[in-house]
Protein backbone atom coordinates (compact mmCIF):
# COMPACT_ATOMS: atom_id res chain seq x y z
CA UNK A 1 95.00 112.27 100.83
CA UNK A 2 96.02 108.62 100.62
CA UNK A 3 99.20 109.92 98.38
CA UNK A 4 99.88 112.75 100.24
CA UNK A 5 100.57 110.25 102.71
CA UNK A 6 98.13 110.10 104.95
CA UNK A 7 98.12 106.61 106.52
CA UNK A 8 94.07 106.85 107.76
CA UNK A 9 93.83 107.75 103.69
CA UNK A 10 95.75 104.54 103.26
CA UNK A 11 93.82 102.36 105.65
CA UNK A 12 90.40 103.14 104.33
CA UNK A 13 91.70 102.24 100.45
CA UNK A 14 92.56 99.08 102.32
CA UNK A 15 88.80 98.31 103.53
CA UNK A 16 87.65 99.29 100.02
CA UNK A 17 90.36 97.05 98.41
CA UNK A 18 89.48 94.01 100.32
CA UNK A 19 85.86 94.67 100.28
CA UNK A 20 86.19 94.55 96.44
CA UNK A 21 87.97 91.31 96.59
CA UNK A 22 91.19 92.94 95.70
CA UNK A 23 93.38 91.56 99.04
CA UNK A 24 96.70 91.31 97.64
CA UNK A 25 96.29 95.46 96.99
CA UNK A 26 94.90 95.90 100.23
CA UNK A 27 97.50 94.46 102.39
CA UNK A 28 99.76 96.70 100.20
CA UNK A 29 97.77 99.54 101.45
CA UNK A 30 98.07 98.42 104.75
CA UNK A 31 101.23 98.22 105.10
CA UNK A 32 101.85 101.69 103.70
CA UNK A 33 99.73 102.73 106.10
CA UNK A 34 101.58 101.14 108.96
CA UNK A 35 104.77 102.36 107.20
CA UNK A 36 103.15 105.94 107.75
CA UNK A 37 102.36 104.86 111.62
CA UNK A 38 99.32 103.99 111.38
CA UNK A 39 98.83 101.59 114.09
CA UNK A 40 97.08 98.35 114.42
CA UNK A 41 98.37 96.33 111.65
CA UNK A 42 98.48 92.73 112.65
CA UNK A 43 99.81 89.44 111.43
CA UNK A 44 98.52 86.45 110.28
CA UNK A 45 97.33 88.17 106.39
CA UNK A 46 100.83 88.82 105.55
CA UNK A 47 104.08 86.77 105.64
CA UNK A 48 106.26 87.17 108.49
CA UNK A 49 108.61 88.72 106.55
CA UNK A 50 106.34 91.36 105.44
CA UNK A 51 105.56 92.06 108.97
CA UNK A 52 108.36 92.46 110.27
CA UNK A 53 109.58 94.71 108.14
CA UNK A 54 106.16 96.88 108.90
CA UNK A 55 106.76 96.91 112.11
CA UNK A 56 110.60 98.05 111.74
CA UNK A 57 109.36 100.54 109.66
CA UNK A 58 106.41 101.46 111.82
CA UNK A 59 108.89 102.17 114.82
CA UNK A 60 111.30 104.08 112.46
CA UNK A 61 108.29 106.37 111.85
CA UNK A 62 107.18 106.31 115.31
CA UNK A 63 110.90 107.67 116.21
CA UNK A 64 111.18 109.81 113.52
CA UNK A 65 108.22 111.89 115.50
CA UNK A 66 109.71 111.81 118.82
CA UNK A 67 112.02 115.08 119.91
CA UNK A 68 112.74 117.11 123.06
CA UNK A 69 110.36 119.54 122.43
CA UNK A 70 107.44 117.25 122.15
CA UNK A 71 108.55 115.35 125.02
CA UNK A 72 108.16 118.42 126.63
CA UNK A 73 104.74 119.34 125.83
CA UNK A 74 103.74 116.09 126.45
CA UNK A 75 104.85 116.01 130.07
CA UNK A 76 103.07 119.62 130.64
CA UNK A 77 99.94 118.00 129.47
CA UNK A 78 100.00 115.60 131.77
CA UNK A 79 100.54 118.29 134.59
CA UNK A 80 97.23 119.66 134.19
C-alpha cells in the first residue's frame, strides 16, 4: 500500500522505521507521507528546509483534491 501511495501506508513504515532506530528513513517516510497529504507532520525532526518544502507540497496535494464538484457535495452535507 505504502508504494501505491498511500500516505497512512507511509506513516506507519515511519513508526516502524524509527522504532527500529532507523530515523533518518523514517522522516523520509514521513515526509512522503505528508507529500501524499497526510496531515500532521511537524517540525523540529527535520530541517526547516525540509519542512517547508513538505508543507508546499502538502498544500499542492491538498489543492490538487479540491474541485467544484466536491465543493458541492460538501456544502449539501452540511445541509443535512
Amino acid at each position: 500500500a505504502a508504494i501505491g501511495g498511500n500516505p497512512y501506508a507511509r506513516h506507519n513504515l515511519a513508526i516502524v522505521e524509527g522504532k527500529s532506530g532507523r530515523y533518518e528513513r523514517a522522516m523520509k517516510h514521513d515526509i512522503v507521507a505528508a507529500n501524499l497529504g497526510r496531515e500532521g507532520f511537524k517540525a523540529g525532526v527535520v530541517s526547516k528546509e525540509d519542512f517547508a518544502a513538505t508543507l508546499r507540497a502538502h498544500q499542492a496535494a491538498m489543492d490538487a483534491t479540491k474541485s467544484a464538484q466536491r465543493e458541492e457535495a460538501e456544502a449539501g452535507r452540511r445541509v443535512m
